[in-house]
Every structure is written in structure tokens, then in C-alpha cells.
C-alpha atoms as a PDB file:
ATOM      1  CA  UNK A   1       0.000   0.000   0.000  1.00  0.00           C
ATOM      2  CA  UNK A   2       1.208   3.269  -0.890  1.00  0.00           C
ATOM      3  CA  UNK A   3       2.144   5.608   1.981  1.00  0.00           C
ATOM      4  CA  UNK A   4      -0.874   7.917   1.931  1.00  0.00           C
ATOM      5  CA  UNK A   5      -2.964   4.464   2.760  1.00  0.00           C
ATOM      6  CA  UNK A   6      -0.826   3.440   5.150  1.00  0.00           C
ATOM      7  CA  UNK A   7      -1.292   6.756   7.387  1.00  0.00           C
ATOM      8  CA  UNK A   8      -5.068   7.117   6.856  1.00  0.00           C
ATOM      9  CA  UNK A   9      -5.430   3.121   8.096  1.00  0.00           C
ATOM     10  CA  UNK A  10      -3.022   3.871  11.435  1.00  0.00           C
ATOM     11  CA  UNK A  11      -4.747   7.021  11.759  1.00  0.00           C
ATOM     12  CA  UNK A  12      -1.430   9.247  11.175  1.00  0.00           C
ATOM     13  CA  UNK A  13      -1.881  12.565   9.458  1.00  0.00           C
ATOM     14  CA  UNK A  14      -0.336  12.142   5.656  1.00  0.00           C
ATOM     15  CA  UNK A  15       2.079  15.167   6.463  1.00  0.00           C
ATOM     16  CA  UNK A  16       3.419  13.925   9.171  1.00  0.00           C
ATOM     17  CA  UNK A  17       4.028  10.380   8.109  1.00  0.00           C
ATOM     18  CA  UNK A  18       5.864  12.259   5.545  1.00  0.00           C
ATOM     19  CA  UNK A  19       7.959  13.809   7.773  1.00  0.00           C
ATOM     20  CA  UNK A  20       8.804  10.909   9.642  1.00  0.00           C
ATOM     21  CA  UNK A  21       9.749   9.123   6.236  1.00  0.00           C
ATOM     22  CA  UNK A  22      11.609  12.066   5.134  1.00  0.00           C
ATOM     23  CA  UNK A  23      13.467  12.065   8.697  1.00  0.00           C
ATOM     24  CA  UNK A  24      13.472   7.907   8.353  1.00  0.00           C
ATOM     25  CA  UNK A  25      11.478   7.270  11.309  1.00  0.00           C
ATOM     26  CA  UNK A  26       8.609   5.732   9.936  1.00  0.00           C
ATOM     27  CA  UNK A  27       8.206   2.681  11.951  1.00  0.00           C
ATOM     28  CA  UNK A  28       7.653   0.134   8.942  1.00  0.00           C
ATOM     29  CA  UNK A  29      10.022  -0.621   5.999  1.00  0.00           C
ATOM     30  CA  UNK A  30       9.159   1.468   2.491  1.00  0.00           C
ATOM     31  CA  UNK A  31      10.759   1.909  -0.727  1.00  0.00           C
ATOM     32  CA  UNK A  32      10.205   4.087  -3.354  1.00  0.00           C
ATOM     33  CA  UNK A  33       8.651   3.309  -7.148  1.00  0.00           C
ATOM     34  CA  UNK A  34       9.245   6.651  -8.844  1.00  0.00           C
ATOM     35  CA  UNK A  35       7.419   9.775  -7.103  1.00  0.00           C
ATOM     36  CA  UNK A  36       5.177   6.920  -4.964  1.00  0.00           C
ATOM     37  CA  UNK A  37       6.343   5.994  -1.627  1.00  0.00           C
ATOM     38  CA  UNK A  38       4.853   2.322  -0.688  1.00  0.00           C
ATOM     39  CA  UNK A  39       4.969   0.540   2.604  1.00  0.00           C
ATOM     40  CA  UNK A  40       6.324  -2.679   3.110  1.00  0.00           C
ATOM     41  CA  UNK A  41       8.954  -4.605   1.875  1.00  0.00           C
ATOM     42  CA  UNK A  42       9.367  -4.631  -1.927  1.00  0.00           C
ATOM     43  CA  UNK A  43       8.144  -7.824  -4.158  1.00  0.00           C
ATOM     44  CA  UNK A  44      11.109  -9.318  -5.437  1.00  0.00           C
ATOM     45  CA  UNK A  45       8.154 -12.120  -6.770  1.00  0.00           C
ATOM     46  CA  UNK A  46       9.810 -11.858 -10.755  1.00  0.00           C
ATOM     47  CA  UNK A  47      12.802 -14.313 -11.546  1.00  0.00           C
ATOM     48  CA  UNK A  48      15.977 -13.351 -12.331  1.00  0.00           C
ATOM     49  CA  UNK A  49      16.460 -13.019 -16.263  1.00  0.00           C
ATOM     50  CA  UNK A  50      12.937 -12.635 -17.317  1.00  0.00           C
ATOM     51  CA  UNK A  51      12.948  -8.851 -17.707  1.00  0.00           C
ATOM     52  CA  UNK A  52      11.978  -5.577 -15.996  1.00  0.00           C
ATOM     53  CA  UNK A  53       8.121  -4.732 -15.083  1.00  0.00           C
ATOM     54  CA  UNK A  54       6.926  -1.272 -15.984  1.00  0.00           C
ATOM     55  CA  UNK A  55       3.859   0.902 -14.820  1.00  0.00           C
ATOM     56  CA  UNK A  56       2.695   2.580 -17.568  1.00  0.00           C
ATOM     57  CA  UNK A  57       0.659   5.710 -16.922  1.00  0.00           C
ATOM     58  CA  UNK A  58      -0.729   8.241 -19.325  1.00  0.00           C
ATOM     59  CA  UNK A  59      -3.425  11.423 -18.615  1.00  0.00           C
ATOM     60  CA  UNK A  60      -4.231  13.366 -22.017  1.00  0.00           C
ATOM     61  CA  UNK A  61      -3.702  17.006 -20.701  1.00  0.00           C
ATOM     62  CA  UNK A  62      -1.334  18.667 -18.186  1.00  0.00           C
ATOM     63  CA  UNK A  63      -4.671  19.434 -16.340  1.00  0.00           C
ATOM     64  CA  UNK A  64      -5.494  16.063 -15.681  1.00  0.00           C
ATOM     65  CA  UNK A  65      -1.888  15.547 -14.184  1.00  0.00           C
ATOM     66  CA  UNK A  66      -2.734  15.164 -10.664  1.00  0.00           C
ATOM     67  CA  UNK A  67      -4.688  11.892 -11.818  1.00  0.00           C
ATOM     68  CA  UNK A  68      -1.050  10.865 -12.975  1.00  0.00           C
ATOM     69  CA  UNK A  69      -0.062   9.770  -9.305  1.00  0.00           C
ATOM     70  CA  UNK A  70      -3.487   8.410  -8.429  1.00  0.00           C
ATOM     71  CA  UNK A  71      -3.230   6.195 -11.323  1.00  0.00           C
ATOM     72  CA  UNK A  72       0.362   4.641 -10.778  1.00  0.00           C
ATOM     73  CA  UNK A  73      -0.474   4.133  -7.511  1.00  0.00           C
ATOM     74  CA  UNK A  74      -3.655   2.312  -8.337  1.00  0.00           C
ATOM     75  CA  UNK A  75      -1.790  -0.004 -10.596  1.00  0.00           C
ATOM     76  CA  UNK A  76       1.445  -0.304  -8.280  1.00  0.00           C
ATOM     77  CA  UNK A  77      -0.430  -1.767  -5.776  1.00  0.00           C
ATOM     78  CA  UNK A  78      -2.519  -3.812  -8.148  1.00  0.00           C
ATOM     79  CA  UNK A  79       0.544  -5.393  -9.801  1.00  0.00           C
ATOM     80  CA  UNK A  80       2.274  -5.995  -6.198  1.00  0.00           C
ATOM     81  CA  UNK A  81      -0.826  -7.800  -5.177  1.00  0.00           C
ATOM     82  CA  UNK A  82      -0.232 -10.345  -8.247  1.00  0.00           C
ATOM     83  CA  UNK A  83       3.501 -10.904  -7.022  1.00  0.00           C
ATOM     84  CA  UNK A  84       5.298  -9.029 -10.100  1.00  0.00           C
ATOM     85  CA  UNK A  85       8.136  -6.940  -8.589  1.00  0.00           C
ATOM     86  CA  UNK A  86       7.822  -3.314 -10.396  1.00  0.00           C
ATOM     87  CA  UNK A  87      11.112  -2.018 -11.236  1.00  0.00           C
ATOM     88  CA  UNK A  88      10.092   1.060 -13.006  1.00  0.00           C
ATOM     89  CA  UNK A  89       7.209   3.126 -13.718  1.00  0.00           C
ATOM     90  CA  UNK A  90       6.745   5.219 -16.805  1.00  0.00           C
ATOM     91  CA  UNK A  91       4.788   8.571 -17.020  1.00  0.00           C
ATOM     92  CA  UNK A  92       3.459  10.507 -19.533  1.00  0.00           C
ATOM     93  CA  UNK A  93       0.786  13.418 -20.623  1.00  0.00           C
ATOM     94  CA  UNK A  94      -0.184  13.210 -24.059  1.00  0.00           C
ATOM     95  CA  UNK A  95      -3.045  12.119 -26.544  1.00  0.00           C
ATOM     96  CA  UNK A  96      -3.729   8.534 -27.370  1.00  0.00           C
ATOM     97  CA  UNK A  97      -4.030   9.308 -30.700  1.00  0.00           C
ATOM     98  CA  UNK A  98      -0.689  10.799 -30.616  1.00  0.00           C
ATOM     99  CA  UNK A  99       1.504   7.949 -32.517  1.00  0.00           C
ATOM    100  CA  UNK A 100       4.772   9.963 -31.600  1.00  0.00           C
ATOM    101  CA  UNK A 101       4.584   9.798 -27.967  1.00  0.00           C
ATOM    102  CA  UNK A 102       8.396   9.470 -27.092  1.00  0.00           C
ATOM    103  CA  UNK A 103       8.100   7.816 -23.685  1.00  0.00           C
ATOM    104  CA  UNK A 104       5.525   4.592 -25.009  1.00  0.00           C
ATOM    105  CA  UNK A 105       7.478   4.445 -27.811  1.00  0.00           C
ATOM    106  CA  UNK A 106      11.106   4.240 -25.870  1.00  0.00           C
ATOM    107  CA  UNK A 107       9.310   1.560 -23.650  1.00  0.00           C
ATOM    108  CA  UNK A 108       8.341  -0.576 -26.804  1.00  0.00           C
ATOM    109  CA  UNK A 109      12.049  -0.632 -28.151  1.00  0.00           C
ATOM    110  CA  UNK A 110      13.651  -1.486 -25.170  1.00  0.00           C
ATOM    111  CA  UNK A 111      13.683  -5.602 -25.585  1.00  0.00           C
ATOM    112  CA  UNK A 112      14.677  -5.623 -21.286  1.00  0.00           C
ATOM    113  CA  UNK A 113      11.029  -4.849 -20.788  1.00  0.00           C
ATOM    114  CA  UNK A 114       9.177  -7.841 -20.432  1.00  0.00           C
ATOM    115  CA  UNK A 115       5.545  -6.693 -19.199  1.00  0.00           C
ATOM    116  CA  UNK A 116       4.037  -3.581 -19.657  1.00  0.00           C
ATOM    117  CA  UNK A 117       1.115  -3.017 -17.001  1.00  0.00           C
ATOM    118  CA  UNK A 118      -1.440  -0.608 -17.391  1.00  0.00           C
ATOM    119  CA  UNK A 119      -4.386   0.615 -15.767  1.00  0.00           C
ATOM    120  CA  UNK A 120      -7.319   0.617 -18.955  1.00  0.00           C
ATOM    121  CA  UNK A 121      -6.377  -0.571 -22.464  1.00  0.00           C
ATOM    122  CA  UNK A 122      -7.355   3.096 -23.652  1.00  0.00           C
ATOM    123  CA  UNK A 123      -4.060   4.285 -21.609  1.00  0.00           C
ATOM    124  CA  UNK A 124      -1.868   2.376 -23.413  1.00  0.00           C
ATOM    125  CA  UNK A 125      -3.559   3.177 -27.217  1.00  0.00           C
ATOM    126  CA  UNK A 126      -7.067   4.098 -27.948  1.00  0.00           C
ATOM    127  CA  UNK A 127      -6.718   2.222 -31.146  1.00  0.00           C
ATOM    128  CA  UNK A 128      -5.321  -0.443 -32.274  1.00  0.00           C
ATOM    129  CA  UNK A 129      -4.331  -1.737 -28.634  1.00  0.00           C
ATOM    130  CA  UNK A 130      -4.688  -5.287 -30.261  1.00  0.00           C
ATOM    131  CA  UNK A 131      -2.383  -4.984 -32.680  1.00  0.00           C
ATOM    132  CA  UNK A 132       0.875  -3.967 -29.737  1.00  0.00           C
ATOM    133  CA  UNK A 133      -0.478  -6.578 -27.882  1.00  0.00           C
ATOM    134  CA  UNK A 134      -0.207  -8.876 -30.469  1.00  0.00           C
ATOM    135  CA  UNK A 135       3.616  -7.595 -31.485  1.00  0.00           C
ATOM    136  CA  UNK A 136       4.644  -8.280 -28.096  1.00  0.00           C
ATOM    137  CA  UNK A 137       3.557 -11.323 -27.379  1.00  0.00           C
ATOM    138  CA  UNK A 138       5.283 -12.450 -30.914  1.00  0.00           C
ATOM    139  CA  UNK A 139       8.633 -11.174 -29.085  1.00  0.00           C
ATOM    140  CA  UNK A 140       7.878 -12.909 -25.643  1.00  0.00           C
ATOM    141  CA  UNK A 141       6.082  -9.956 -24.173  1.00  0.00           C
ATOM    142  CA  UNK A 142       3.312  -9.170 -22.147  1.00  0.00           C
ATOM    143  CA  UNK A 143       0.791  -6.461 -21.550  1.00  0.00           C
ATOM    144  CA  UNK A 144      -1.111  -6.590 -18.580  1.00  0.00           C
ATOM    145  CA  UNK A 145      -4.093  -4.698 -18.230  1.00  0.00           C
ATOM    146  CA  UNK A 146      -5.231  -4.252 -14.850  1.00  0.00           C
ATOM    147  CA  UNK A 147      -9.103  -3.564 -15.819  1.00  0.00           C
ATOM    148  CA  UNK A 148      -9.487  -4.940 -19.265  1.00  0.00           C
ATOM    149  CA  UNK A 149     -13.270  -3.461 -19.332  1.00  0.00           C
ATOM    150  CA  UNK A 150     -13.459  -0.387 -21.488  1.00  0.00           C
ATOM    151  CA  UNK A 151     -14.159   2.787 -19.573  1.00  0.00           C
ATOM    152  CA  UNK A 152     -16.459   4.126 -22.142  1.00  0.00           C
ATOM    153  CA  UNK A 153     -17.899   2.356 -25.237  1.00  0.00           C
ATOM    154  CA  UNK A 154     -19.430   5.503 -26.285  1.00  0.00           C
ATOM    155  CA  UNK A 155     -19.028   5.721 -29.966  1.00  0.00           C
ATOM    156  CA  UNK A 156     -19.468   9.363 -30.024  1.00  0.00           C
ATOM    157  CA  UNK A 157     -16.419   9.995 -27.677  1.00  0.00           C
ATOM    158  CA  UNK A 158     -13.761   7.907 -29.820  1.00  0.00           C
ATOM    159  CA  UNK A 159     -14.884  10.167 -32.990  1.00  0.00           C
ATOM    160  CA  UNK A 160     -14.838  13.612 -30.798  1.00  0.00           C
ATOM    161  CA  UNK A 161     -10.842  12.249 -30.223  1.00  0.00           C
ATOM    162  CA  UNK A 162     -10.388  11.690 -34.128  1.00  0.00           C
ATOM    163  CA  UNK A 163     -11.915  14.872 -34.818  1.00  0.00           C
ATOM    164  CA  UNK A 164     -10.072  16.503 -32.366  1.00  0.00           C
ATOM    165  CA  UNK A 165      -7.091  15.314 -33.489  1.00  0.00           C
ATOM    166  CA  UNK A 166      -7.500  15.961 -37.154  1.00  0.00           C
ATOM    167  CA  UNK A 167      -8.791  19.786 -36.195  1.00  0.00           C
ATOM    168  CA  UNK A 168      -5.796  20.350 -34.332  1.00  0.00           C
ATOM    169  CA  UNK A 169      -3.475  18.901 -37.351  1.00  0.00           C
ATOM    170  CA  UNK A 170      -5.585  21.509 -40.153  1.00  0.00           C
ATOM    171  CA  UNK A 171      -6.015  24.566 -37.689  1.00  0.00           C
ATOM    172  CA  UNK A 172      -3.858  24.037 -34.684  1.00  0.00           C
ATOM    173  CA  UNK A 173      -4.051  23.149 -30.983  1.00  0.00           C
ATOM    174  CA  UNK A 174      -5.877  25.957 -29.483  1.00  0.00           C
ATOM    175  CA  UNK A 175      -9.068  25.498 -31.682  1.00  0.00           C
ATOM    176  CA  UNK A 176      -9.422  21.741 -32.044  1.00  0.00           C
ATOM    177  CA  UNK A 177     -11.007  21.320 -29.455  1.00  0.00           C
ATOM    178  CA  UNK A 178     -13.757  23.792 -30.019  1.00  0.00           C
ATOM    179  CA  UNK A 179     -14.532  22.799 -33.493  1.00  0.00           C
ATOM    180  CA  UNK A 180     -14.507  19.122 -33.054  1.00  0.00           C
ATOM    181  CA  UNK A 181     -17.483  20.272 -30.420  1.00  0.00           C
ATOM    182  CA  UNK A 182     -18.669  22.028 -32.574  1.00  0.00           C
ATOM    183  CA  UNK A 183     -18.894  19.258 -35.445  1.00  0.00           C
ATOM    184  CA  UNK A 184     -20.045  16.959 -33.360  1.00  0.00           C
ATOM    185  CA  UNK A 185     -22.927  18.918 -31.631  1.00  0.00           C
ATOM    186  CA  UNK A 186     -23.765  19.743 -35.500  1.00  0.00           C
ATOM    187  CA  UNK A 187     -23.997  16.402 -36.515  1.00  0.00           C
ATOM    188  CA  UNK A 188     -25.848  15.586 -33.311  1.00  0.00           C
ATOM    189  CA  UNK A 189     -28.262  18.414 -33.396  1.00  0.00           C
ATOM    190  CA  UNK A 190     -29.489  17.053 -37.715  1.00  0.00           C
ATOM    191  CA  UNK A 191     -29.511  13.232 -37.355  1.00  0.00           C
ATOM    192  CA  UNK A 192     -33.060  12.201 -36.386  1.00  0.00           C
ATOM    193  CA  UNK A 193     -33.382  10.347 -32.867  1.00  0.00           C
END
């Protein structure tokens, strides 16, 4: 369990459980998996030789990035929990769409990496998930998703991403957003219900 857990169970203020681990007086073993601090020792459950375990985590938008730490630390715990030691977690903000993302794409060359965890299959690639997961299997690789149901299966979402996407390509960043709104609520607004 991450440390924030750990003081809201033994009824310790998070700040000063922080303290005590920055001061290394906490009374119970942690370790660190990048910016989370979990309690206990760590899972050492992965054999030698079979490759490294990375937490993958991905938020579209800088505003979304305080979800960034919530998420790693819901799929940290998640993959401890199925005995697979984590040896590094990988963080990113950027589209799914985006094919160029430098961080997935540096953790899908690097042939040490062995599994690939992450939290929905729509974090990983909104499209074409399948296809990875396929590729790595082929090279002795795994992707494990920790909840393989899709968050939304709203049809109308995916094509407000494409749109916004191809907006922002034609006119730029700023007004994607609002015209793929725009197109959609126009397309919306003429189809008969």
C-alpha cells in the first residue's frame, strides 16, 4: 500500500508520516517506485532473467496531471498484489491518438522490458491496442491490463478524439477542441433520434 494508505489506516496525518519518512522514522520498511512511496517490503516475486516490469501511466492534458499519481499508484499496488516486482514506472501526458509519444514508444524498443502493465487498455492506445499486444507477445512480451473493461464504449467519444485530433493537425491546438465540439454537436443536433 502506498504511503498515503498506510497513514489514513493507522490514523497518522499524511504530512506527518511524511515527515517521519523524510526524517526515516517511519516505523515500517518502504521503498520508493518513482514519485510513490509504498509501505512494506518490496516484491522481489519476478525471476531473475525474465525482464523488468513497468507501470505505464498516461493522462491526455497537463490538467489532468494530478490523476497521474493516483493512477500509478492504483496499478502499483494492483501489480504488487499479483507478485510481479515493479522495477520502473513510466509517465506521460499526451493524446492517445498521438503515434509519436516518445516515452511509449522508448518503452516498446527497449527488448529488457518484459511486461508492460497498465491501468485501462485506452491508456496504453485508444486504437489499435490489439495490434501492440499482439507484437509483443510475438517477441515474448506481455501487456497486462489491470481492468481490461473499457471505460467508455461511447461511440461518439472515440470520434470527438479523431476529430479533435485531425482539427488540431488543419487549424492548430488551441481550436481543435472547439470545433470538433462544434462538429459533433452539429452532426448531433441534424440526425433524427
Amino acid at each position: 500500500m502506498n504511503l498515503k494508505e498506510w497513514a489514513a489506516s493507522t490514523g497518522i496525518a499524511y504530512i506527518t508520516a511524511r515527515r517521519q519518512y523524510a526524517a526515516g522514522t517511519l516505523p515500517v520498511p518502504t521503498y520508493r517506485i518513482g514519485r510513490l512511496i509504498m509501505v512494506g517490503e518490496p516484491v522481489t516475486g519476478t525471476p531473475a532473467g525474465t525482464g523488468q516490469t513497468v507501470v505505464y501511466a498516461r493522462v491526455s492534458s497537463a490538467d489532468q496531471k494530478p490523476d497521474l499519481d493516483r493512477q500509478v499508484a492504483r496499478v502499483t499496488v494492483w501489480a504488487t498484489g499479483q507478485k510481479l516486482g515493479v522495477d520502473r514506472v513510466v509517465t506521460e501526458v499526451g493524446s492517445a491518438l498521438n503515434g509519436h509519444r516518445k516515452k511509449f514508444l522508448a518503452l516498446l524498443r527497449d527488448p529488457a522490458v518484459s511486461t508492460i502493465v497498465v491501468e485501462h487498455r485506452d491508456r496504453f492506445a485508444r486504437f489499435g491496442a490489439e495490434y501492440v499486444e499482439a507484437a509483443l507477445s510475438a517477441q515474448g512480451r506481455r501487456l497486462l491490463v489491470v481492468d481490461p473493461a473499457e471505460v467508455d464504449d461511447d461511440l461518439v467519444r472515440d470520434i470527438t478524439e479523431i476529430l479533435t485530433s485531425l482539427c488540431a493537425r488543419l487549424y492548430g491546438r488551441r481550436a481543435a477542441a472547439n470545433r470538433a465540439r462544434r462538429a459533433v454537436e452539429a452532426a448531433t443536433e441534424e440526425s433524427p433520434a
